[in-house]
Protein backbone atom coordinates (compact mmCIF):
# COMPACT_ATOMS: atom_id res chain seq x y z
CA UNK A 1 0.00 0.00 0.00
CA UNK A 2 1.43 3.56 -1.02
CA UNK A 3 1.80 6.37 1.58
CA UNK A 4 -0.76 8.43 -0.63
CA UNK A 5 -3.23 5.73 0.01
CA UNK A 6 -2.89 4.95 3.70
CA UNK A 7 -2.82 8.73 4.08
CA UNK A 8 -6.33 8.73 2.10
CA UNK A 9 -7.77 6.14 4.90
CA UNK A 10 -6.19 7.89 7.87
CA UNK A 11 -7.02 11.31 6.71
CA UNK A 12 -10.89 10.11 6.72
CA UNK A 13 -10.43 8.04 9.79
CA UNK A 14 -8.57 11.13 11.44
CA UNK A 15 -11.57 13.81 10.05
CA UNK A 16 -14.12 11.39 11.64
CA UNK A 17 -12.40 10.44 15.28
CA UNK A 18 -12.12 14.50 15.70
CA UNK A 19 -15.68 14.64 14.90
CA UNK A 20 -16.30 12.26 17.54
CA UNK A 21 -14.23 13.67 19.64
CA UNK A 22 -16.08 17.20 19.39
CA UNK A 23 -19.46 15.61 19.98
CA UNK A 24 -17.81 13.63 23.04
CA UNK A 25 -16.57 17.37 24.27
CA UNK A 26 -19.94 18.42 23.85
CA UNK A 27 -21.47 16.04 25.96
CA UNK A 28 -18.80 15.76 29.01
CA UNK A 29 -19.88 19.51 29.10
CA UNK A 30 -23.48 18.11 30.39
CA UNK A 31 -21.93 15.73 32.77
CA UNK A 32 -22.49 12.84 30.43
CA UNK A 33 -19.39 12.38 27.59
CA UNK A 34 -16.55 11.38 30.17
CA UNK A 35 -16.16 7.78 28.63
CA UNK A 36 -16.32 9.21 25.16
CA UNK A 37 -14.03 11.84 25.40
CA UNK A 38 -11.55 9.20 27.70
CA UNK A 39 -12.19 6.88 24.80
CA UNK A 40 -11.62 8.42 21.55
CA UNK A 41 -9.16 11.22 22.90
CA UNK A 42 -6.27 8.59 22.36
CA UNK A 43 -7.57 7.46 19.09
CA UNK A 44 -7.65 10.58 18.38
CA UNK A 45 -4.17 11.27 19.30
CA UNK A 46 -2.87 8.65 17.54
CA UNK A 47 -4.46 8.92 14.19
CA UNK A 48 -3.24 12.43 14.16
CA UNK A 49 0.12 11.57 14.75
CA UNK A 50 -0.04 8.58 12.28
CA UNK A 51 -1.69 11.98 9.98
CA UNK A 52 0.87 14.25 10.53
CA UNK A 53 3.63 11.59 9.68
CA UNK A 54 2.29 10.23 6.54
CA UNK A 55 1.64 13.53 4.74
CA UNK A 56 5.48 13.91 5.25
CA UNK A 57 6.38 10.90 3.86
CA UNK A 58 4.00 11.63 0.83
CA UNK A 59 5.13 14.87 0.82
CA UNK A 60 7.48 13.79 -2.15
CA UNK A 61 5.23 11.07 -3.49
CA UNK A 62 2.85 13.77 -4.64
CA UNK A 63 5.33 16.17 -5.65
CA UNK A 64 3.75 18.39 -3.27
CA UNK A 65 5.43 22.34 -2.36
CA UNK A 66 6.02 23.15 1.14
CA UNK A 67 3.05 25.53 1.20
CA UNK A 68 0.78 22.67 -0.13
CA UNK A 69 2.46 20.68 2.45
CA UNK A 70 1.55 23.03 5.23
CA UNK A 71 -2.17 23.01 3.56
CA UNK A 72 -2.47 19.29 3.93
CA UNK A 73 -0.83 19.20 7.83
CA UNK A 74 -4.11 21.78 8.94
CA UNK A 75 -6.24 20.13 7.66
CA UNK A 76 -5.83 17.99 10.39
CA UNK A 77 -6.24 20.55 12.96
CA UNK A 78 -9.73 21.69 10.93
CA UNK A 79 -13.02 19.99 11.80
CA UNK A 80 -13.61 18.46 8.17
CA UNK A 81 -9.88 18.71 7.06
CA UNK A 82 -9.14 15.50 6.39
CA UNK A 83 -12.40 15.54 4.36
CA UNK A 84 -11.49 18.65 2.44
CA UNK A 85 -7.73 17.00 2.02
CA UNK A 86 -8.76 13.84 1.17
CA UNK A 87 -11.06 15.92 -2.00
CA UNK A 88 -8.57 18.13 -3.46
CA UNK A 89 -5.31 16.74 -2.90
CA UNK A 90 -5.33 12.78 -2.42
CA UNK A 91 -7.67 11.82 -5.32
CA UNK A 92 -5.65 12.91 -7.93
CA UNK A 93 -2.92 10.93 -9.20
CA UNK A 94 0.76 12.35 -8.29
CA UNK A 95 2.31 14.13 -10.51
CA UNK A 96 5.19 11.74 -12.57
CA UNK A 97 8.35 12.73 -12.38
């Protein structure tokens, strides 16, 4: 599996645990999201990590400039980024060399 593609399924997975993870924020705010946010803040974590780390390994793969670079790395600090990434930078095919 390429880095482009694992970054595809991490960026969605990544997106979707932040969701989550905002919802679970909501809720511990009521005095009932404690588990969730205990739960999926590590997952969280960990997929952004595993995020931040792949785009800089596909960082040549793509062909990608430092300021698309920096584009790709907030969309993981964006509720929807890895959505909006995922759209207009991973479908298309890398550039060949």
């Amino acid at each position: 599996m390429t880095a482009l593609r694992l970054l595809r399924y991490v960026a969605f997975a990544e997106a979707t645990s932040f969701l989550a993870l905002l919802v679970a924020a909501y809720f511990k705010h009521d005095g009932q999201g404690e588990t969730g946010v205990s739960i999926l803040g590590p997952i969280h974590g960990a997929l952004f990590l595993a995020y931040v780390v792949l785009t800089l390994l596909a960082r040549e793969i793509a062909g990608w400039s430092a300021g698309t670079t920096v584009l790709v790395l907030i969309g993981a600090v964006l509720p929807f980024g890895g959505y909006v990434v995922d759209w207009r930078f991973l479908r298309t095919p890398p550039r060949t060399a």
